[in-house]
C-alpha atoms as a PDB file:
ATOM      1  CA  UNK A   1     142.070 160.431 143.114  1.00  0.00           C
ATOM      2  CA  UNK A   2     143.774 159.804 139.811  1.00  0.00           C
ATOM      3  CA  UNK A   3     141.178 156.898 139.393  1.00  0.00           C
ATOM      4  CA  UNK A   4     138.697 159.338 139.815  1.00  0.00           C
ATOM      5  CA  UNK A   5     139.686 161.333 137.075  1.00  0.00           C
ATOM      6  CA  UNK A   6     140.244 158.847 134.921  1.00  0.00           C
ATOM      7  CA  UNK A   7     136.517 157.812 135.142  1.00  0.00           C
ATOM      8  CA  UNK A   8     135.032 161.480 135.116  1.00  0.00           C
ATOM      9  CA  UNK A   9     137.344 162.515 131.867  1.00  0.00           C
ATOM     10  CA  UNK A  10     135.931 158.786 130.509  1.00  0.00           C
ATOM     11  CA  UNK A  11     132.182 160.014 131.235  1.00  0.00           C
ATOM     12  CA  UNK A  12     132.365 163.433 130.211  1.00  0.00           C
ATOM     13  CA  UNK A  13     133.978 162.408 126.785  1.00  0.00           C
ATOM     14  CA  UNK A  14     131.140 160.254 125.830  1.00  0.00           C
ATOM     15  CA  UNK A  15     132.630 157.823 124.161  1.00  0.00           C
ATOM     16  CA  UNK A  16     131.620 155.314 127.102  1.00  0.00           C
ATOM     17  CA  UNK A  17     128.106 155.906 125.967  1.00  0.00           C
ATOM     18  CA  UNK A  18     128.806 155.388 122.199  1.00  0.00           C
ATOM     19  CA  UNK A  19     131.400 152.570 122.796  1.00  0.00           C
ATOM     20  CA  UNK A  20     128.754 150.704 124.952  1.00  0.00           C
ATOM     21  CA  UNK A  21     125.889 151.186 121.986  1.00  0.00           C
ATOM     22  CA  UNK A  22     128.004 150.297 119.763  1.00  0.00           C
ATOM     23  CA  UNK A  23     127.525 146.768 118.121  1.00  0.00           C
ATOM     24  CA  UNK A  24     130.290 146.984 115.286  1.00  0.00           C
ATOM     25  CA  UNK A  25     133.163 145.186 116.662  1.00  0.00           C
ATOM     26  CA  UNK A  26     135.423 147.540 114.554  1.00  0.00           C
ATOM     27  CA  UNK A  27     134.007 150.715 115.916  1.00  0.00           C
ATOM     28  CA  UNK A  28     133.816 149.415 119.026  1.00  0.00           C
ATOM     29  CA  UNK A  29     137.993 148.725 118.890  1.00  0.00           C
ATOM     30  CA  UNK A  30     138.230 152.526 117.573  1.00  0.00           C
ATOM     31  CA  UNK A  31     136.160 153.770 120.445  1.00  0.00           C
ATOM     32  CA  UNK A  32     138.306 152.105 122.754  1.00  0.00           C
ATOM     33  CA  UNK A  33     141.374 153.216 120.731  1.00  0.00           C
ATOM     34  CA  UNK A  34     140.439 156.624 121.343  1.00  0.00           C
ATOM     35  CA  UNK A  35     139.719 156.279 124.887  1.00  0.00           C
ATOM     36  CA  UNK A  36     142.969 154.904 125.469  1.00  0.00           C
ATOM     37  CA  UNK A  37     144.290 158.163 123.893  1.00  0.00           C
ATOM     38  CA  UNK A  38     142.369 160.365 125.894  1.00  0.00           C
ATOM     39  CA  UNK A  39     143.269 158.528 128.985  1.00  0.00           C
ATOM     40  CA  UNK A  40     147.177 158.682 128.068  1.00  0.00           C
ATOM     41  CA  UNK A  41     146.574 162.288 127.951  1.00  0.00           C
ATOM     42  CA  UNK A  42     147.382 162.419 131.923  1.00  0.00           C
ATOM     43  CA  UNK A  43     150.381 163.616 132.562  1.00  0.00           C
ATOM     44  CA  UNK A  44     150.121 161.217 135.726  1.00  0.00           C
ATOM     45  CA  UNK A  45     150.376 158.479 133.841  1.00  0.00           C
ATOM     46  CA  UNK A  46     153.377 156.413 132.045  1.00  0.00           C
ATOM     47  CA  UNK A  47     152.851 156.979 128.501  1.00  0.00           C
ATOM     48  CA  UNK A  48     151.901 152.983 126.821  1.00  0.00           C
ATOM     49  CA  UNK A  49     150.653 152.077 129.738  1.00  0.00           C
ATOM     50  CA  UNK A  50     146.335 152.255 129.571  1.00  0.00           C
ATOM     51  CA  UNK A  51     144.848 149.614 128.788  1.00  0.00           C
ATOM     52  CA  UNK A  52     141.335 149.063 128.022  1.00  0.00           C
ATOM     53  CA  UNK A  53     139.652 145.562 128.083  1.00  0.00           C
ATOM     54  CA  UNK A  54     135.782 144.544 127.991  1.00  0.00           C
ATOM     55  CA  UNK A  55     134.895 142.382 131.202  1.00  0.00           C
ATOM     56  CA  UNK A  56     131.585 142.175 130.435  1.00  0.00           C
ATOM     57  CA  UNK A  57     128.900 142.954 128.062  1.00  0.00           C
ATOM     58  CA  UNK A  58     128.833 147.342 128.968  1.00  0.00           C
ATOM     59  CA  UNK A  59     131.386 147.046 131.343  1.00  0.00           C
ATOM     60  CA  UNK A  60     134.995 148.197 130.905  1.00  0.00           C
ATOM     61  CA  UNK A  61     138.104 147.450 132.764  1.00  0.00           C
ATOM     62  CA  UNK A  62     140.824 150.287 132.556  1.00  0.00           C
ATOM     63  CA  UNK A  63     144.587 149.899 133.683  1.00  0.00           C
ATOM     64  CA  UNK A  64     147.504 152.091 133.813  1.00  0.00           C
ATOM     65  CA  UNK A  65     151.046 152.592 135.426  1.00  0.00           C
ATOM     66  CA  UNK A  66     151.461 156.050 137.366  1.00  0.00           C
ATOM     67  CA  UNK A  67     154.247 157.971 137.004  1.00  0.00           C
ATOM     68  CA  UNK A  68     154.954 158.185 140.837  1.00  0.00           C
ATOM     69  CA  UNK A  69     152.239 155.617 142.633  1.00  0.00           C
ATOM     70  CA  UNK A  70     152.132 152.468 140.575  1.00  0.00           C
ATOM     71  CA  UNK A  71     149.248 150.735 139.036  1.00  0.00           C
ATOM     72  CA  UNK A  72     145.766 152.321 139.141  1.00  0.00           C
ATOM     73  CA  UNK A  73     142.507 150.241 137.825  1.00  0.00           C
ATOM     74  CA  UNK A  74     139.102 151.466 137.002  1.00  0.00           C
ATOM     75  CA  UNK A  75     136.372 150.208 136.240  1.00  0.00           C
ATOM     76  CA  UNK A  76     133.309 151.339 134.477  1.00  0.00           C
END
């Protein structure tokens, strides 16, 4: 379920929609910045720990350590 969440607070920011439009690789590292913020937000999650990294072209691997359940991966 915390994967869950992660991806709903991710859509409902909408920074997914403006990272993925983006085409300025400098805006697209400060979109990613702050989605890495936002996700670190969860008190569920170790604090350092999210990690953001572009598979694909529009498609966006996140990784973080839980406080209490390990590692948790979503991808979007």
């Amino acid at each position: 379920s915390i994967a869950q969440d992660i991806a709903h607070m991710i859509r409902e920011s909408g920074l997914l929609v403006t990272l993925v439009a983006e085409r300025d690789r400098f805006r697209q590292r400060d979109c990613i910045q702050q989605l890495e913020l936002l996700v670190e937000a969860d008190e569920r999650l170790v604090p350092g720990t999210v990690r953001i990294v572009e598979q694909e072209p529009g498609q966006y691997q996140v990784t973080a350590r839980t406080v209490e359940f390990g590692s948790v991966e979503v991808v979007l």
